[in-house]
N, C-alpha and C. Protein backbone atom coordinates (compact mmCIF):
# COMPACT_ATOMS: atom_id res chain seq x y z
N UNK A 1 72.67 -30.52 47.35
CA UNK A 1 72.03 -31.27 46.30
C UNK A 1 73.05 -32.08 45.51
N UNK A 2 74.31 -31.62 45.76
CA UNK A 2 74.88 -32.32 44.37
C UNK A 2 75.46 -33.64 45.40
N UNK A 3 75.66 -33.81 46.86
CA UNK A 3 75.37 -35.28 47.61
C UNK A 3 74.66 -36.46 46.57
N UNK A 4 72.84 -35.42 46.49
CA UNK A 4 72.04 -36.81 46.00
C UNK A 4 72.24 -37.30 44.77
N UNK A 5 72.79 -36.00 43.77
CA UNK A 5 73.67 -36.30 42.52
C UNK A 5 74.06 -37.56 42.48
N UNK A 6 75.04 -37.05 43.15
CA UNK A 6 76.58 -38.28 43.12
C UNK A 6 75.82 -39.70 43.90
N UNK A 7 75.03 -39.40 44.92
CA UNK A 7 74.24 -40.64 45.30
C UNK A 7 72.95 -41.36 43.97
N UNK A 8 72.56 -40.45 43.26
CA UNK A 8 71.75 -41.20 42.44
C UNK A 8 72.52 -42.06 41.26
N UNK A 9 73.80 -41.11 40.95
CA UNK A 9 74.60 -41.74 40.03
C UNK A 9 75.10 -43.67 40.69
N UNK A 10 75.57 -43.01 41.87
CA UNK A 10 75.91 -44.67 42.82
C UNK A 10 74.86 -45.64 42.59
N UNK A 11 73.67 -45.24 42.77
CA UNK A 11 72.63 -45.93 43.09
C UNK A 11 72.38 -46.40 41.18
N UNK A 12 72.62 -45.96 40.45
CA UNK A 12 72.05 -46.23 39.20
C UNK A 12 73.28 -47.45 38.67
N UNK A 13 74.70 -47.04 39.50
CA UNK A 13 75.57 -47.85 39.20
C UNK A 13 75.74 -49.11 39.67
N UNK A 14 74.94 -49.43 40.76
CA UNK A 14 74.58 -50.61 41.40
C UNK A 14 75.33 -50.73 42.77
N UNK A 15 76.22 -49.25 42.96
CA UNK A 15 77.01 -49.08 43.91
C UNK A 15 76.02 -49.36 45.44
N UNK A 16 74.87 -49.30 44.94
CA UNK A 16 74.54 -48.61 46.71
C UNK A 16 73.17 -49.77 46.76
N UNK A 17 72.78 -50.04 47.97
CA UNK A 17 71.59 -51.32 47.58
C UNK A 17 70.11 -50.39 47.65
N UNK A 18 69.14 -51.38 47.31
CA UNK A 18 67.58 -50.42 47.75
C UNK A 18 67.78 -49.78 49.04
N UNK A 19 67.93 -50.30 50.05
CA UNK A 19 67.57 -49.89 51.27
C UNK A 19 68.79 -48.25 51.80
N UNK A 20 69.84 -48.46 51.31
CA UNK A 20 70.48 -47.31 51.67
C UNK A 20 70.04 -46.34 49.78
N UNK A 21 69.43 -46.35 49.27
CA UNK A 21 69.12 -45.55 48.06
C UNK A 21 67.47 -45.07 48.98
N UNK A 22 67.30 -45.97 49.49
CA UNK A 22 65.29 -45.68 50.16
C UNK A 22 65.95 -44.38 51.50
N UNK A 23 67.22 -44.58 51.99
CA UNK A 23 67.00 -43.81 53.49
C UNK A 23 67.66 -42.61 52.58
N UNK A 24 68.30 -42.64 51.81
CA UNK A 24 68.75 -41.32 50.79
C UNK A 24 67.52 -40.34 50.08
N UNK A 25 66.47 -41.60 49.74
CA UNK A 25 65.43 -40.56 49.40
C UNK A 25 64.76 -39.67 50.26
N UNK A 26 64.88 -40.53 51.72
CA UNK A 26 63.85 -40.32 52.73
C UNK A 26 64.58 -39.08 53.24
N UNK A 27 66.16 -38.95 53.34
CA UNK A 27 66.71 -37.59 53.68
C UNK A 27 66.26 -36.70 53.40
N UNK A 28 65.93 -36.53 51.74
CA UNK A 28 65.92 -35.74 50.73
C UNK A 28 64.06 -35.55 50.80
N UNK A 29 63.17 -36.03 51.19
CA UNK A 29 61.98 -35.59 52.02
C UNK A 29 61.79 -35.05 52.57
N UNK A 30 62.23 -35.32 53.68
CA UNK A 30 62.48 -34.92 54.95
C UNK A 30 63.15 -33.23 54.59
N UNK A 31 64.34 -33.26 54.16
CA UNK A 31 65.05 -31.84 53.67
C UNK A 31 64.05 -30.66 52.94
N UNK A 32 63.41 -31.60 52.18
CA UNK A 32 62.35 -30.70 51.40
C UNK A 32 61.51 -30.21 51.92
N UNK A 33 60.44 -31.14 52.93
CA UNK A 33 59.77 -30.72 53.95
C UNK A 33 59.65 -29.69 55.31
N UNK A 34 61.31 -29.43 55.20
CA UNK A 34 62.25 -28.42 56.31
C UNK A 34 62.44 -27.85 56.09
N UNK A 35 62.49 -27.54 54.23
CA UNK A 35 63.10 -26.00 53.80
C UNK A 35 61.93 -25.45 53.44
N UNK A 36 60.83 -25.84 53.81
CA UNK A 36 59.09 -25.21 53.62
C UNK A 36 59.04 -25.25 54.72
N UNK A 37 58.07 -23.31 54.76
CA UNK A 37 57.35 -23.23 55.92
C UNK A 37 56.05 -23.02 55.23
N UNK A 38 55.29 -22.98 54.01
CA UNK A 38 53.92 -23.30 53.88
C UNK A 38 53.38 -24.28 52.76
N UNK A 39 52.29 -24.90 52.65
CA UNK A 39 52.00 -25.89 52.15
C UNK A 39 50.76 -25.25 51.18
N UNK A 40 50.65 -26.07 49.49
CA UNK A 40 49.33 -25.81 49.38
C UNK A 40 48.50 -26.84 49.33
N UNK A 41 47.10 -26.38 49.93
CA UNK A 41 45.88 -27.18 50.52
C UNK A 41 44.94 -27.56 49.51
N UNK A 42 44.10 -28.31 49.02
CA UNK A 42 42.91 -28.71 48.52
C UNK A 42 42.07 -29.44 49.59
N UNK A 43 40.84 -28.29 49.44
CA UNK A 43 39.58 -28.96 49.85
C UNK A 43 38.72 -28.78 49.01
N UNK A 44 37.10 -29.47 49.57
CA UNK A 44 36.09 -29.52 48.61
C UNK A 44 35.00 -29.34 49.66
N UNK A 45 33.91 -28.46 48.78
CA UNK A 45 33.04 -27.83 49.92
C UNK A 45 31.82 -28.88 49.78
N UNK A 46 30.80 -28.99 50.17
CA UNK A 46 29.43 -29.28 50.32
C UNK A 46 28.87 -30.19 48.99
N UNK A 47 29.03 -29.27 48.17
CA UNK A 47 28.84 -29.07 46.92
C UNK A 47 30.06 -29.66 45.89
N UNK A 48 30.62 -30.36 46.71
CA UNK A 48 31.98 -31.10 45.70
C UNK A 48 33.02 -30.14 45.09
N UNK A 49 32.80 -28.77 44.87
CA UNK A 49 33.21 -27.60 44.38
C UNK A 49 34.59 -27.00 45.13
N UNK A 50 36.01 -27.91 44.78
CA UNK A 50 37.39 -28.06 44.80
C UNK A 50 37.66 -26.55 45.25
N UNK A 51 38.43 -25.81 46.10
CA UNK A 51 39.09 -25.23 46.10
C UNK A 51 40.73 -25.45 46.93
N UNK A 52 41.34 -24.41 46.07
CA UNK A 52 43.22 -24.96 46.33
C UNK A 52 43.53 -23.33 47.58
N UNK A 53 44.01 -23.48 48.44
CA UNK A 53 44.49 -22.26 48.83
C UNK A 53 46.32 -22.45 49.80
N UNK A 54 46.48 -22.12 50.20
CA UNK A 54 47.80 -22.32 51.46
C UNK A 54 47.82 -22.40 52.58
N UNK A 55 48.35 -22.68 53.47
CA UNK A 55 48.85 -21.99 55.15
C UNK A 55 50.25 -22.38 55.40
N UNK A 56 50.72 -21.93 56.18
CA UNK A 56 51.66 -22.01 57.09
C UNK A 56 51.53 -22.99 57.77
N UNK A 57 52.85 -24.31 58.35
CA UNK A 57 52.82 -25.37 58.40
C UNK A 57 53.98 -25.80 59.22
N UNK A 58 53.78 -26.80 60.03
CA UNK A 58 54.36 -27.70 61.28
C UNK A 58 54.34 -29.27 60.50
N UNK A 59 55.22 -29.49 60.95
CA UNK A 59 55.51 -31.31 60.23
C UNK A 59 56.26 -32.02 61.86
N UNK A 60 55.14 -32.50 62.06
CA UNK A 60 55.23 -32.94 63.17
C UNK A 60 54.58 -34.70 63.53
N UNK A 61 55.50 -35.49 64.21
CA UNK A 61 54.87 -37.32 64.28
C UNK A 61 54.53 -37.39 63.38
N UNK A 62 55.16 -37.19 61.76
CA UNK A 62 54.59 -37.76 60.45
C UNK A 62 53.14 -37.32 59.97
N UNK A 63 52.71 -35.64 60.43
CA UNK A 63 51.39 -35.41 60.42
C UNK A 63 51.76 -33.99 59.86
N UNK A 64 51.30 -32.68 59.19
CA UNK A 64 50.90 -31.51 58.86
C UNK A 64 50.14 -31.44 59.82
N UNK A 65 50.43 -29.39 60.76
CA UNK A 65 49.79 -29.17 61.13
C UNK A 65 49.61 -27.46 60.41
N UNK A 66 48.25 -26.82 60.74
CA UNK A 66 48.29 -25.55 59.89
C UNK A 66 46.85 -25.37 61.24
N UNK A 67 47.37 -23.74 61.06
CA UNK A 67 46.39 -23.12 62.28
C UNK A 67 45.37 -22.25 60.96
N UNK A 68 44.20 -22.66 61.31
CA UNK A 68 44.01 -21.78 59.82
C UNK A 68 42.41 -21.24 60.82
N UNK A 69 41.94 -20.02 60.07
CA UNK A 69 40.72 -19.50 60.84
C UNK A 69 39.26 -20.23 59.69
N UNK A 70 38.22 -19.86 60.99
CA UNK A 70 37.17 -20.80 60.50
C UNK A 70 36.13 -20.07 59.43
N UNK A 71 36.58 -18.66 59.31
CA UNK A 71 36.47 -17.62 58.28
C UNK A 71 36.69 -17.92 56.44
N UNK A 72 37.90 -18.50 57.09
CA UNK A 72 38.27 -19.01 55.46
C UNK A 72 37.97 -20.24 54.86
N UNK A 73 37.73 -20.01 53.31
CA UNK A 73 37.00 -20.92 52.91
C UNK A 73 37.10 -22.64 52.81
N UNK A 74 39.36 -22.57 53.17
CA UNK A 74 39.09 -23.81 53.54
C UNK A 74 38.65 -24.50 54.51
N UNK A 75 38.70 -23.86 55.40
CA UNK A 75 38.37 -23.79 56.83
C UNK A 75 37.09 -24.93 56.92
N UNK A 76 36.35 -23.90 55.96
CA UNK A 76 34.71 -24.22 56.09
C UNK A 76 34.59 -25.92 56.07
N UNK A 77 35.42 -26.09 54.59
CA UNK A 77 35.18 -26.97 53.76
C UNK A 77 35.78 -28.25 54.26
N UNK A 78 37.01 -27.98 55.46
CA UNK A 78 37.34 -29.18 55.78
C UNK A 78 35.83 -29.53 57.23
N UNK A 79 35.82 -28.54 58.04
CA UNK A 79 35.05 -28.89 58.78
C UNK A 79 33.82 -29.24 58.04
N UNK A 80 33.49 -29.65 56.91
CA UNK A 80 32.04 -30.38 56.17
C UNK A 80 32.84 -31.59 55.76
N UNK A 81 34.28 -32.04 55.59
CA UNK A 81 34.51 -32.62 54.63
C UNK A 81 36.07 -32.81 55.46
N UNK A 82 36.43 -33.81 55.84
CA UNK A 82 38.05 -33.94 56.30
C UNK A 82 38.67 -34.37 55.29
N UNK A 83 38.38 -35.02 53.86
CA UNK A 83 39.76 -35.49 53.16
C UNK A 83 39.89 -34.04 52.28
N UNK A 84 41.29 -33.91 52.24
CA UNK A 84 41.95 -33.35 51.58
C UNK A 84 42.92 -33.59 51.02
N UNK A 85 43.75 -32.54 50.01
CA UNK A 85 45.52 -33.02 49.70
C UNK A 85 46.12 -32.24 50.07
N UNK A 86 47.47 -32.25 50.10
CA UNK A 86 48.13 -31.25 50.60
C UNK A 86 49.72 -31.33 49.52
N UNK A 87 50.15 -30.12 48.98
CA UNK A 87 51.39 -30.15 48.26
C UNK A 87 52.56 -29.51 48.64
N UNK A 88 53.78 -29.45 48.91
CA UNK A 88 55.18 -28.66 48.93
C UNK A 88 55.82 -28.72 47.39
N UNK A 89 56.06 -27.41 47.02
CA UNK A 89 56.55 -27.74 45.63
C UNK A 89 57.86 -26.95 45.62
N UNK A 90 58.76 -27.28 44.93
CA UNK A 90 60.02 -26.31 44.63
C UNK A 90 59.67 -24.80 43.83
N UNK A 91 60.33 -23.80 44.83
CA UNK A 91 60.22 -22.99 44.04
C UNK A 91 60.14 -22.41 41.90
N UNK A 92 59.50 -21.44 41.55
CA UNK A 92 59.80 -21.73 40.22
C UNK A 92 61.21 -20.89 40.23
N UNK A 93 61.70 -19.67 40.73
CA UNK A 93 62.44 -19.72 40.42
C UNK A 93 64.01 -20.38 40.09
N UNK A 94 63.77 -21.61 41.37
CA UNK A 94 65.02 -22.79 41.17
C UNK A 94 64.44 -23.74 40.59
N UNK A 95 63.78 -23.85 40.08
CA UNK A 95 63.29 -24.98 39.04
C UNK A 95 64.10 -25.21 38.14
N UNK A 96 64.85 -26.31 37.57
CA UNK A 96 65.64 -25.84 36.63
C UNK A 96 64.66 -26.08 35.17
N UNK A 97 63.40 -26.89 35.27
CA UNK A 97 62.73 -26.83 34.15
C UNK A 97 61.30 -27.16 35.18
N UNK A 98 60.15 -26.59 34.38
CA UNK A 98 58.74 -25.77 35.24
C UNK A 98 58.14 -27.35 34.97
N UNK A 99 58.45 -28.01 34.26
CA UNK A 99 57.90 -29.36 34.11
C UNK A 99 58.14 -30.51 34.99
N UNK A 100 59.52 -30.10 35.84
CA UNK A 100 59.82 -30.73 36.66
C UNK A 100 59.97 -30.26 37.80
N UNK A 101 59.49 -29.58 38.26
CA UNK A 101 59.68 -29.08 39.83
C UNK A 101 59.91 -30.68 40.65
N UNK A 102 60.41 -29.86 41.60
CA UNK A 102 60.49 -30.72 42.88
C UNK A 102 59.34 -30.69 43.48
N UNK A 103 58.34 -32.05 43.90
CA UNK A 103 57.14 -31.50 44.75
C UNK A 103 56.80 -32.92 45.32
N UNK A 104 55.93 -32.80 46.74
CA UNK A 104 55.45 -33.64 47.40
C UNK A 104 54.06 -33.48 47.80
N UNK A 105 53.23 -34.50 47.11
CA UNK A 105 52.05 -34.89 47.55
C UNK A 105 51.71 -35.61 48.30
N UNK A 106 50.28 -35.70 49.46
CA UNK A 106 49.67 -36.52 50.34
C UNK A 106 48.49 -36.32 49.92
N UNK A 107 47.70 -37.27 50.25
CA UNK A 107 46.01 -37.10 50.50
C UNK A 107 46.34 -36.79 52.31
N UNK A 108 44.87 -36.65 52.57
CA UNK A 108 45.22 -36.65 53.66
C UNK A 108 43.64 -36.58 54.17
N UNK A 109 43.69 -36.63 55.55
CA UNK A 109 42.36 -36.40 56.78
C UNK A 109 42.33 -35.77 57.74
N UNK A 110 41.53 -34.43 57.45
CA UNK A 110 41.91 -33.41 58.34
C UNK A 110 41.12 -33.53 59.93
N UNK A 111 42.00 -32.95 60.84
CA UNK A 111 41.01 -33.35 62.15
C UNK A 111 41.38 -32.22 63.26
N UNK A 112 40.07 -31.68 63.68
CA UNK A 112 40.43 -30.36 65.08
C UNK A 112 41.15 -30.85 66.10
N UNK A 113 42.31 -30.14 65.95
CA UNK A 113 42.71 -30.51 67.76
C UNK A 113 42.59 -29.66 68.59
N UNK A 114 41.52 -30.10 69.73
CA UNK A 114 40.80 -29.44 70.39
C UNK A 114 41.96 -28.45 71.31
N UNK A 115 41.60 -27.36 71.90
CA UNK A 115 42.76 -26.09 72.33
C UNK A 115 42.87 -26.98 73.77
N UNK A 116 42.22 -27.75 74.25
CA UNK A 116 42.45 -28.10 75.92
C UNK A 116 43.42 -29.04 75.72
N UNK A 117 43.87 -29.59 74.89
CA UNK A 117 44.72 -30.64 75.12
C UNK A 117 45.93 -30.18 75.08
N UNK A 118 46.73 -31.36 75.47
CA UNK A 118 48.48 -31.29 75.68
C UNK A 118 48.96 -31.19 74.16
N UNK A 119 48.65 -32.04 73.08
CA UNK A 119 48.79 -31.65 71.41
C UNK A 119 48.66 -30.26 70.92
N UNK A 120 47.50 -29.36 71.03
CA UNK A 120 47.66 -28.12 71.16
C UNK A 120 48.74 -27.15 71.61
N UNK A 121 49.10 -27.62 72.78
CA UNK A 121 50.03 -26.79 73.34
C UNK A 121 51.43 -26.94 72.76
N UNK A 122 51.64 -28.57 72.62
CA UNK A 122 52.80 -28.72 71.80
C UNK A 122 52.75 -28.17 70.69
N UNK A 123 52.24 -28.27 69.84
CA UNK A 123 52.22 -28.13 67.91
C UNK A 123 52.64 -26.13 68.05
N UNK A 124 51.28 -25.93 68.90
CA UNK A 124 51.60 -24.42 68.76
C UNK A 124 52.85 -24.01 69.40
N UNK A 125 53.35 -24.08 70.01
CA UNK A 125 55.00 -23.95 70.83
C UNK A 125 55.62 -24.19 69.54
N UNK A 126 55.90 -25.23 68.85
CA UNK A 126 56.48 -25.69 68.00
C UNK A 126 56.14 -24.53 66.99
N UNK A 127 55.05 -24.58 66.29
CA UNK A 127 54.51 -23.45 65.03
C UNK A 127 55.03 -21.79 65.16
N UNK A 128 54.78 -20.99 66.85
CA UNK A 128 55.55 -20.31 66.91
C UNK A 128 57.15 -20.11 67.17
N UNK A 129 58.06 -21.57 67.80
CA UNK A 129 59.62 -21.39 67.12
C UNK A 129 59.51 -21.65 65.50
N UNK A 130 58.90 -22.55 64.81
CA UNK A 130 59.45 -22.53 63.82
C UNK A 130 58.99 -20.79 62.19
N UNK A 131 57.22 -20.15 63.10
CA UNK A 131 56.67 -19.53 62.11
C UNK A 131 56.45 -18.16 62.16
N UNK A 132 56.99 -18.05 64.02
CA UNK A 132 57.31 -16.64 64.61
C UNK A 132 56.02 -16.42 65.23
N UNK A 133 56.07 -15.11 65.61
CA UNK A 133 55.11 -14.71 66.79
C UNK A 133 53.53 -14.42 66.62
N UNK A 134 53.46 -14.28 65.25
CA UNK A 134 52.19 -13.91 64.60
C UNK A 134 51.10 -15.54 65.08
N UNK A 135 51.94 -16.72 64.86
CA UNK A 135 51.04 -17.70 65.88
C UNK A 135 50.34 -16.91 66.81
N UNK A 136 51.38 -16.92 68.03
CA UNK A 136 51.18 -16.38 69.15
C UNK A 136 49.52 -15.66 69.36
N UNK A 137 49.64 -14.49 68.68
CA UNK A 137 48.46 -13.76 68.57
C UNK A 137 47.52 -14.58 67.89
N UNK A 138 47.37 -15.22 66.46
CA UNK A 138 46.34 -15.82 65.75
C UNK A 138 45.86 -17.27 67.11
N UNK A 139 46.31 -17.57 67.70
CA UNK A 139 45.95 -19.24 68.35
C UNK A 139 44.83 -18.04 69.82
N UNK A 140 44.91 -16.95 69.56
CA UNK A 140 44.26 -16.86 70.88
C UNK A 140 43.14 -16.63 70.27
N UNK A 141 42.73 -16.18 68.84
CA UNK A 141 41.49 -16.04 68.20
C UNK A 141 40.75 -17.39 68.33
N UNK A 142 39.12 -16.97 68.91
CA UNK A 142 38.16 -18.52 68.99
C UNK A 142 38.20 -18.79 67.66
N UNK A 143 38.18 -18.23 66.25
CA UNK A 143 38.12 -18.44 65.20
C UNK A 143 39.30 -19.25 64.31
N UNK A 144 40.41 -19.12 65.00
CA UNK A 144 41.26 -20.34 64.53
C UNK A 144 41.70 -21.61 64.72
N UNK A 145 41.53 -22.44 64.12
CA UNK A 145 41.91 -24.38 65.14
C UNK A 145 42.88 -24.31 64.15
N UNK A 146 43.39 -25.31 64.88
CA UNK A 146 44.84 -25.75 64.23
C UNK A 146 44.48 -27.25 64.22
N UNK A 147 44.62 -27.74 62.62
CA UNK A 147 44.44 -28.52 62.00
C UNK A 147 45.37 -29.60 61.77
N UNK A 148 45.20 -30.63 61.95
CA UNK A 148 46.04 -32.05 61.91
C UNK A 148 45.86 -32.23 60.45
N UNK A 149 46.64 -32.47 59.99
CA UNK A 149 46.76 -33.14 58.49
C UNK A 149 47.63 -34.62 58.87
N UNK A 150 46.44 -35.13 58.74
CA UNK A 150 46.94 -36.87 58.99
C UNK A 150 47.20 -37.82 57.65
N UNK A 151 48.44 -37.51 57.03
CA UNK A 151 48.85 -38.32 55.78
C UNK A 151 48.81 -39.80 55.75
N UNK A 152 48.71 -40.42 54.57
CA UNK A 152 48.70 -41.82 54.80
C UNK A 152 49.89 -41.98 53.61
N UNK A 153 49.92 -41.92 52.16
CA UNK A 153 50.33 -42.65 50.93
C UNK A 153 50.32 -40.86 50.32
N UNK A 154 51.82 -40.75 49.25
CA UNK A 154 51.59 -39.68 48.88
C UNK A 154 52.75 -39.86 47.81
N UNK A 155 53.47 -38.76 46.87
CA UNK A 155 54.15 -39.06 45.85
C UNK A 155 55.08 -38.39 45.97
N UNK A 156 56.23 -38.54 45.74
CA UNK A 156 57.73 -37.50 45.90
C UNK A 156 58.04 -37.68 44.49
N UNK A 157 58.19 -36.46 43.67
CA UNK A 157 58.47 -36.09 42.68
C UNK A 157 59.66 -35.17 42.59
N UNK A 158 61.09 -35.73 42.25
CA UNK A 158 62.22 -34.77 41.76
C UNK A 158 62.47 -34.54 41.04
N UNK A 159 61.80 -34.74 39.60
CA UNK A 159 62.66 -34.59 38.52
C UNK A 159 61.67 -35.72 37.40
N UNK A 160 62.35 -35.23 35.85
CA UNK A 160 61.61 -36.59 35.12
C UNK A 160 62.15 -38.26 35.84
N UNK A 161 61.09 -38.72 35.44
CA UNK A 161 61.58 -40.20 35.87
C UNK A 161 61.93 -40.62 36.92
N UNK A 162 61.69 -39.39 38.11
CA UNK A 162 62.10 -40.04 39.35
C UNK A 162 60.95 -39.51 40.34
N UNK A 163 60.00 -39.83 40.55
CA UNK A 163 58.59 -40.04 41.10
C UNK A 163 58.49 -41.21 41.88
N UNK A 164 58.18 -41.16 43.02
CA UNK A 164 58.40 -42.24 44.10
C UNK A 164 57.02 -42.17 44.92
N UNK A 165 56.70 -43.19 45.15
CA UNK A 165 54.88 -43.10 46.10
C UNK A 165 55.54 -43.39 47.36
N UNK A 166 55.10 -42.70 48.88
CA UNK A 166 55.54 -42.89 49.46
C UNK A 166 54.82 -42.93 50.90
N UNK A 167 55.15 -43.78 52.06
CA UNK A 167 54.18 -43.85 52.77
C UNK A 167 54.78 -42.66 53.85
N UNK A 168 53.58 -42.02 54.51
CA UNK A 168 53.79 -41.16 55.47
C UNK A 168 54.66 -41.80 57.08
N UNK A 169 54.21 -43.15 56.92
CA UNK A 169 54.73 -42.96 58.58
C UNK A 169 56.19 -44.00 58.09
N UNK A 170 56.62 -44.31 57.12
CA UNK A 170 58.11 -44.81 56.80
C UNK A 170 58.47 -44.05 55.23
N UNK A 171 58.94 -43.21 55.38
CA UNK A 171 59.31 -42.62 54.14
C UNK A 171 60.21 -42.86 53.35
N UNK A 172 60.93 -43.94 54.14
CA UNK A 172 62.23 -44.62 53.77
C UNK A 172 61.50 -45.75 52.81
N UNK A 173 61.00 -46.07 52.97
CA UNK A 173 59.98 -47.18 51.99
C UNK A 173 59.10 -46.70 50.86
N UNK A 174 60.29 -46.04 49.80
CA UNK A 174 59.51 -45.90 48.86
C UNK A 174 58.83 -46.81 47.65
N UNK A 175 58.30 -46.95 46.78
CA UNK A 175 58.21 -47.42 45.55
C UNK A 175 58.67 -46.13 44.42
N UNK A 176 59.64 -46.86 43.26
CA UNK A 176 60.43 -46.09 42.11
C UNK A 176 58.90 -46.08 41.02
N UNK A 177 58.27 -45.25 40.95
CA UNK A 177 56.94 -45.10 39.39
C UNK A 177 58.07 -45.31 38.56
N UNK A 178 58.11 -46.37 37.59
CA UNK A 178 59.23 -46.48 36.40
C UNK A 178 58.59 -46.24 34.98
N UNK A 179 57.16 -46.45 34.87
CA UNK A 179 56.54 -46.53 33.34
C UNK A 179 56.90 -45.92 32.99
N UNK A 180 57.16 -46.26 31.53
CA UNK A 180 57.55 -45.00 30.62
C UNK A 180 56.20 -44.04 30.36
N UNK A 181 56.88 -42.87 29.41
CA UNK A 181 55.25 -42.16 28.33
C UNK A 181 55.29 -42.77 27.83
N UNK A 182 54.27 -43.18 27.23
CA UNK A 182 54.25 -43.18 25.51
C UNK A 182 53.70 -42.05 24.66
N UNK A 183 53.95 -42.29 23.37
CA UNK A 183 53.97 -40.69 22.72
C UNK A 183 52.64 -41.39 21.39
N UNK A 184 52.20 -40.04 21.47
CA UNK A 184 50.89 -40.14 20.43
C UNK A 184 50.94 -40.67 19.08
């Protein structure tokens, strides 16, 4: 971390241009996204009626994947309903202040990938090196699909004042959110 330090300091000093400050952020995505193995989910059921829960998670061709069973309630709610969001947040205990966590948002569009295909076989290969063997056993249940989370536009948040919107399939292309607060 203290790299992006000394890189944000460069970058504020005029040392470094947009485009190598954009592939610095995009590292630092990317890093965040690697040191998580679960994500939390929002869906909305039938009834518009929001619920937030987790899974365990593959980041794969610029997409979230999560094997989740059709038992659970998000389950339900994406199969009535594919948009969702999806968050990675910094732990609280390294937080250095709870107001600022580190965290990354997407909307997103959830979609079954059916078990006969070649995608299936990849993601899950992948899900059990990266989530261990308990895949293994859950992907043979008819009750679990493993879910594509297809991101489009989402927000990278490190800190005050440094909130960046960012697109899923070039992450290197951020936009800097600069507005100030204003105070009451």
């Amino acid at each position: 971390m203290k790299q992006s330090i000394i890189n944000q300091s460069a970058l504020n000093e005029g040392i470094l241009n947009k485009s190598q400050a954009d592939l610095l952020v995009e590292a630092e995505i990317l890093d965040f996204i690697n040191g998580k193995k679960t994500l939390q989910l929002a869906t909305v059921d039938v009834k518009a009626k929001p619920n937030a829960s987790y899974a365990p998670f593959v980041y794969f061709e610029q997409s979230f994947y999560v094997l989740i069973s059709e038992l659970a309630r998000h389950t339900q709610n994406i199969l009535n309903n594919p948009n969702a969001s999806l968050m990675l947040i910094e732990e609280e205990s390294k937080a250095k202040n709870l107001y600022a966590r580190v965290r990354l948002t997407f909307d997103a569009d959830a979609m079954i990938v059916s078990r006969e295909t070649q995608q299936w076989q990849d993601v899950i290969e992948l899900m059990i090196n990266r989530l261990g063997e308990t895949v293994q056993g859950l992907s043979q249940f008819n009750d679990f699909h493993l879910v594509k989370l297809k991101v489009e536009q989402g927000l990278y948040v490190k800190g005050f004042g440094q909130a960046y919107q960012v697109l899923a399939n070039d992450l290197a292309n951020q936009t800097h959110i600069n507005k100030g607060h204003s105070s009451a």
